[in-house]
Protein backbone atom coordinates (compact mmCIF):
# COMPACT_ATOMS: atom_id res chain seq x y z
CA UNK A 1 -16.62 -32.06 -17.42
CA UNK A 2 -18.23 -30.02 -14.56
CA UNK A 3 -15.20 -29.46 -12.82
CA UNK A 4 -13.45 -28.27 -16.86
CA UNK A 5 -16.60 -26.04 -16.69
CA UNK A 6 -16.04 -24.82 -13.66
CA UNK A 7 -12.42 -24.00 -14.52
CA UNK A 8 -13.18 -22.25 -17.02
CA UNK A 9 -15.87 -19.66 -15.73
CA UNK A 10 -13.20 -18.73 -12.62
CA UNK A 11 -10.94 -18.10 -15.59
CA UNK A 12 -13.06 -16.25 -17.55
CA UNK A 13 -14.15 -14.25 -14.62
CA UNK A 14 -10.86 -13.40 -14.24
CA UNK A 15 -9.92 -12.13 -17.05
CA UNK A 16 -13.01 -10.39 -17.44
CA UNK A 17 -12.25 -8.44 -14.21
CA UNK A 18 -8.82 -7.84 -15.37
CA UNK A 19 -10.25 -6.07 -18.37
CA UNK A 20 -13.13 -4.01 -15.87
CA UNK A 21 -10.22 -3.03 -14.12
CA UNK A 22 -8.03 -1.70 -17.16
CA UNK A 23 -11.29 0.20 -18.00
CA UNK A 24 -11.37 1.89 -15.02
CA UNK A 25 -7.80 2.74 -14.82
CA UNK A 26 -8.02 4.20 -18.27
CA UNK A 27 -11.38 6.08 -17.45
CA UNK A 28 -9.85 7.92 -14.38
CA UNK A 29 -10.60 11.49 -13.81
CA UNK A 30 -8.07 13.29 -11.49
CA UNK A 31 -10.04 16.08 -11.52
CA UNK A 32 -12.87 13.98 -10.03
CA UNK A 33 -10.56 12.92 -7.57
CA UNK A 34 -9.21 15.69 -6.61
CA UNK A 35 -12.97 16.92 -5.47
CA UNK A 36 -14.15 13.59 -3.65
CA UNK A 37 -10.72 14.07 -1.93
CA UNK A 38 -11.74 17.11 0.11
CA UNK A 39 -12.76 14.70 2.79
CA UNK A 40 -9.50 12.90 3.14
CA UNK A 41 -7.52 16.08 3.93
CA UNK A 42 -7.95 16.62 7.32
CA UNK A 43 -6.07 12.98 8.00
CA UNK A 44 -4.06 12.45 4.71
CA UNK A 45 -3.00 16.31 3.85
CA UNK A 46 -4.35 18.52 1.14
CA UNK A 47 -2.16 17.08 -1.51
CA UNK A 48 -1.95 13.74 -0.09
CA UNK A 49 1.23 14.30 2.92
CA UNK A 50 -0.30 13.25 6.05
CA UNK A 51 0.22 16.03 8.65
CA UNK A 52 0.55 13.05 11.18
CA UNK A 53 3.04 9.99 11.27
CA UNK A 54 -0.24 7.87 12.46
CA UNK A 55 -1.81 8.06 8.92
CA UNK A 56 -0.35 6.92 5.35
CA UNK A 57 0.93 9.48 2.74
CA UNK A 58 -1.10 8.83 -0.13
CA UNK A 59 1.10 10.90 -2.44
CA UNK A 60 2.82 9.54 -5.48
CA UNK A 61 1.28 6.27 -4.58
CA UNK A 62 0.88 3.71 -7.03
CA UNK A 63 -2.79 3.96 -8.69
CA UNK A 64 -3.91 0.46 -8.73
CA UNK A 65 -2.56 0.02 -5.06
CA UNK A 66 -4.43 2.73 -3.61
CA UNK A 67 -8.02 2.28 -5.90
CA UNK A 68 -7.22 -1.26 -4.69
CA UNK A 69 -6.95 -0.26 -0.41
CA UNK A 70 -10.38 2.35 -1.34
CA UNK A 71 -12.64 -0.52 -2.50
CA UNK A 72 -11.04 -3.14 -0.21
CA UNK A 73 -12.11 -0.75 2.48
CA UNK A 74 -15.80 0.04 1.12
CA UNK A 75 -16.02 -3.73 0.87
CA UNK A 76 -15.10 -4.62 4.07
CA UNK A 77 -12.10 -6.66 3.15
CA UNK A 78 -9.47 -4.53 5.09
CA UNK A 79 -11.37 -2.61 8.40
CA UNK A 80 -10.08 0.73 8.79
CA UNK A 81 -11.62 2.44 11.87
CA UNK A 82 -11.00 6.06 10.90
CA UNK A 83 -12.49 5.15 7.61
CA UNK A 84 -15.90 3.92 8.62
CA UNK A 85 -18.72 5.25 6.42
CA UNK A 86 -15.93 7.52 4.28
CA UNK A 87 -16.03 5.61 1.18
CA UNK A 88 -19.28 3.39 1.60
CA UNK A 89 -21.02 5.00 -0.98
CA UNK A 90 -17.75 5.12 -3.28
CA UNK A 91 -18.27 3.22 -6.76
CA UNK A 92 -15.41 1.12 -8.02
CA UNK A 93 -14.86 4.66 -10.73
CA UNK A 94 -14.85 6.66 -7.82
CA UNK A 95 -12.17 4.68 -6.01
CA UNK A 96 -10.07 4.68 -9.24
CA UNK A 97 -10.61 8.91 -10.00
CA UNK A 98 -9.55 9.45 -6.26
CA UNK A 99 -6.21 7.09 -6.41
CA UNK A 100 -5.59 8.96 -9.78
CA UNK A 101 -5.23 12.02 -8.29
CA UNK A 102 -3.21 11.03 -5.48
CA UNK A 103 -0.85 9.39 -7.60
CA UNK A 104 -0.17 12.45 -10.00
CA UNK A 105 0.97 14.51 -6.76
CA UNK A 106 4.40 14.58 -5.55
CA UNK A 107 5.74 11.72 -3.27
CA UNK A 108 6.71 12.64 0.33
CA UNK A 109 10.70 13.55 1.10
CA UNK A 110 11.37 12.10 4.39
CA UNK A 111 14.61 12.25 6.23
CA UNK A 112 15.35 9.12 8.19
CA UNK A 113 17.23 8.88 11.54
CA UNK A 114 20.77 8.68 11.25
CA UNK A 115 21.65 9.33 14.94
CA UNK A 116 21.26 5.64 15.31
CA UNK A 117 23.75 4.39 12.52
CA UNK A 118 22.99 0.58 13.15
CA UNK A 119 19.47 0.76 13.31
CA UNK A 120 19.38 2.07 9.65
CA UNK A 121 21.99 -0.19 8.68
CA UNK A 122 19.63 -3.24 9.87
CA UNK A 123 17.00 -1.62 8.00
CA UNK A 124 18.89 -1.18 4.87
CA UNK A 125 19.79 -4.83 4.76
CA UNK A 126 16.09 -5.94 5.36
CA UNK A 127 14.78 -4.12 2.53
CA UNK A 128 18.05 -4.63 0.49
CA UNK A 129 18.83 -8.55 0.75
CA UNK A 130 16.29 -9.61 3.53
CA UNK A 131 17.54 -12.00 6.41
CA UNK A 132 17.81 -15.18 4.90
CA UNK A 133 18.12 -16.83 8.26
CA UNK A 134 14.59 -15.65 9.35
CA UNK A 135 13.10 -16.43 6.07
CA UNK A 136 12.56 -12.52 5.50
CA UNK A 137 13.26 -11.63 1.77
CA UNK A 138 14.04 -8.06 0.46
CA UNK A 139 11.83 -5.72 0.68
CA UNK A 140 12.32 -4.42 -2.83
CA UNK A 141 11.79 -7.35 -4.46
CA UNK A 142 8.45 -6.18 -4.43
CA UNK A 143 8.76 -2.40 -3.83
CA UNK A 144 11.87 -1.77 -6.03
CA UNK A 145 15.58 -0.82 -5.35
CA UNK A 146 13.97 2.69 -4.85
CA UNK A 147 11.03 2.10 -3.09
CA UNK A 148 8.31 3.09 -5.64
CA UNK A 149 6.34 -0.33 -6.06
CA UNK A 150 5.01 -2.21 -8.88
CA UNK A 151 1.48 -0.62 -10.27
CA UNK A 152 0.77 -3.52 -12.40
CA UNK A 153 1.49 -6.24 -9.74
CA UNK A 154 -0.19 -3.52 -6.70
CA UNK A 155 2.62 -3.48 -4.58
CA UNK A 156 2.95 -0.42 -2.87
CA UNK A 157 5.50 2.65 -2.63
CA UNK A 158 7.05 2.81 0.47
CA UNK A 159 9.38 5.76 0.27
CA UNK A 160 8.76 8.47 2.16
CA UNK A 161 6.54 6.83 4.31
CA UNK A 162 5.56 8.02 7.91
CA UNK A 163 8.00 5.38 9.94
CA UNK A 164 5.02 5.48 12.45
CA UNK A 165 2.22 4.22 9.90
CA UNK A 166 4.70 2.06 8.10
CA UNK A 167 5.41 -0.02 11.83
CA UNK A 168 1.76 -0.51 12.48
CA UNK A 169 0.99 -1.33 9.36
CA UNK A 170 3.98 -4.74 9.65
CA UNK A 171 2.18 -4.99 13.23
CA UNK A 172 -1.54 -5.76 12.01
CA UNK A 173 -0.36 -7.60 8.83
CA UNK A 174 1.83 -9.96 11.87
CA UNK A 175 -0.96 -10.11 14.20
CA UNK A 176 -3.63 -11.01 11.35
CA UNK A 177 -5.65 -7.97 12.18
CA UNK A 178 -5.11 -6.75 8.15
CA UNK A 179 -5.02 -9.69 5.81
CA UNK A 180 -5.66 -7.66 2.62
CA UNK A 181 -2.50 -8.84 1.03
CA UNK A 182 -2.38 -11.42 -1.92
CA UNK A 183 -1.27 -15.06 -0.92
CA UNK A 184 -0.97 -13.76 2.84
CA UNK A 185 2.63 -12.43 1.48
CA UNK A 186 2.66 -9.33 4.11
CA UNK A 187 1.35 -11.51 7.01
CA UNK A 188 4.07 -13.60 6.34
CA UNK A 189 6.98 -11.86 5.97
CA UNK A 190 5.92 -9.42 9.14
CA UNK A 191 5.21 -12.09 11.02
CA UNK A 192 9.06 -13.11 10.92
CA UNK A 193 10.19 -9.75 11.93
CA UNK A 194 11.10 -8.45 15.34
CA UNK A 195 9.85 -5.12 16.55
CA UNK A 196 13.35 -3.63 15.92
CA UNK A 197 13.40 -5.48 12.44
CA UNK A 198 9.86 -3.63 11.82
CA UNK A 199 11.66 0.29 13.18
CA UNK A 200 14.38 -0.09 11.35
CA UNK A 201 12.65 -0.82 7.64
CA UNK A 202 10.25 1.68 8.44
CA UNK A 203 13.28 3.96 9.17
CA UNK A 204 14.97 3.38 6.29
CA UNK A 205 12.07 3.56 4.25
CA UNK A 206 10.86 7.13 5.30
CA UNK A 207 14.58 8.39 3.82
CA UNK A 208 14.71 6.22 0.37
CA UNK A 209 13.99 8.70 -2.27
C-alpha cells in the first residue's frame, strides 16, 4: 500500500507540474522578455544571433527548450560559467517570458563549409541515418529532418547553430561536464562520437535551414 501511495503522489506530482508548466507557457509575455533580455545581448546578440561562434544563438529556439536551459541554470542543474548570478533571481515566469521572446525572432542563416566536401558528407549522414556501427542514431530523430526540434518533447533546434558552440556543447555532454539531458540521451550519443564525428554535425548543422 505505501509503495501504491507512493506511486501515486510521483504521478500526481507529475502531472501537476506538467499542468504549472502549460500555465506558464500560455502566460508568456514577449514583451517582458524582450526587456529582461537586455542583459543577454552583449553575448547572445540583440535579437538573439550571437556575435561570437563561442556562445549559442538563441533565436527561433524552441520555447520550452530554452525556459527549460534558463531555470536549469538558476537551479544549478546545468553550470554555465558566463552565466553565474545572470538569472539567479529569475522566477520560473521570467524564464518562460524571456524564451518567448527569443523564440518569436528569426532563426540564424548559417552557411556551412563546403571546401571540405567529405567532412559535410560525414556530417550529413550522422544527423541523417546516424552510424549504426557506433551505436550513434540520427540526429533528427530528435531535432527533425530540418533541424528545428520538438517543443513539446524539449529537444532543441540546431540549425543555424554556431559550429563552434554546437562542438563544445557534444564535448561537455561526452565528458559528463553537462548532464542536463533527459535519460543521459546527449551524454550518450556524444560520448560515441569522434572529434571529427562532433565537426562535421556541427558543420552541417550551422547550414540546414
Amino acid at each position: 500500500m505505501r509503495k501504491l501511495l507512493a506511486s501515486l503522489a510521483i504521478t500526481m506530482g507529475a502531472v501537476g507540474a506538467a499542468h504549472a508548466q502549460m500555465d506558464y507557457q500560455a502566460d508568456a509575455d514577449a514583451s517582458a522578455g524582450q526587456e529582461m533580455s537586455q542583459v543577454c545581448a552583449a553575448c547572445h546578440g540583440q535579437q538573439g544571433i550571437s556575435p561570437s561562434g563561442a556562445f549559442p544563438n538563441l533565436a527561433g529556439q524552441q520555447m520550452s527548450y530554452l525556459a527549460k536551459q534558463i531555470m536549469d541554470i538558476r537551479d544549478g542543474d546545468r553550470v554555465v560559467p558566463q552565466m553565474a548570478g545572470i538569472v539567479d533571481d529569475y522566477s520560473d515566469q521570467d524564464a518562460w517570458d524571456a524564451a518567448a521572446y527569443f523564440a518569436e525572432q528569426d532563426a540564424n542563416l548559417g552557411q556551412t563549409n563546403d571546401e571540405d566536401a567529405e567532412l559535410l558528407a560525414r556530417g550529413e549522414e550522422i544527423y541523417r541515418a546516424g552510424d549504426m556501427a557506433k551505436g550513434i542514431p540520427a540526429c533528427s530523430a530528435c531535432h527533425t529532418p530540418t533541424g528545428v526540434g520538438i517543443g513539446s518533447a524539449v529537444y532543441p533546434g540546431l540549425s543555424g547553430q554556431h559550429a563552434q558552440y554546437t562542438v563544445s556543447t557534444l564535448q561537455a555532454f561526452a565528458s559528463g561536464d553537462r548532464t542536463n539531458d533527459p535519460n543521459n540521451i546527449m551524454g550518450d550519443i556524444a560520448s560515441k562520437m569522434s572529434d571529427r564525428d562532433m565537426e562535421a554535425v556541427a558543420n552541417y548543422v550551422l547550414g540546414l535551414n
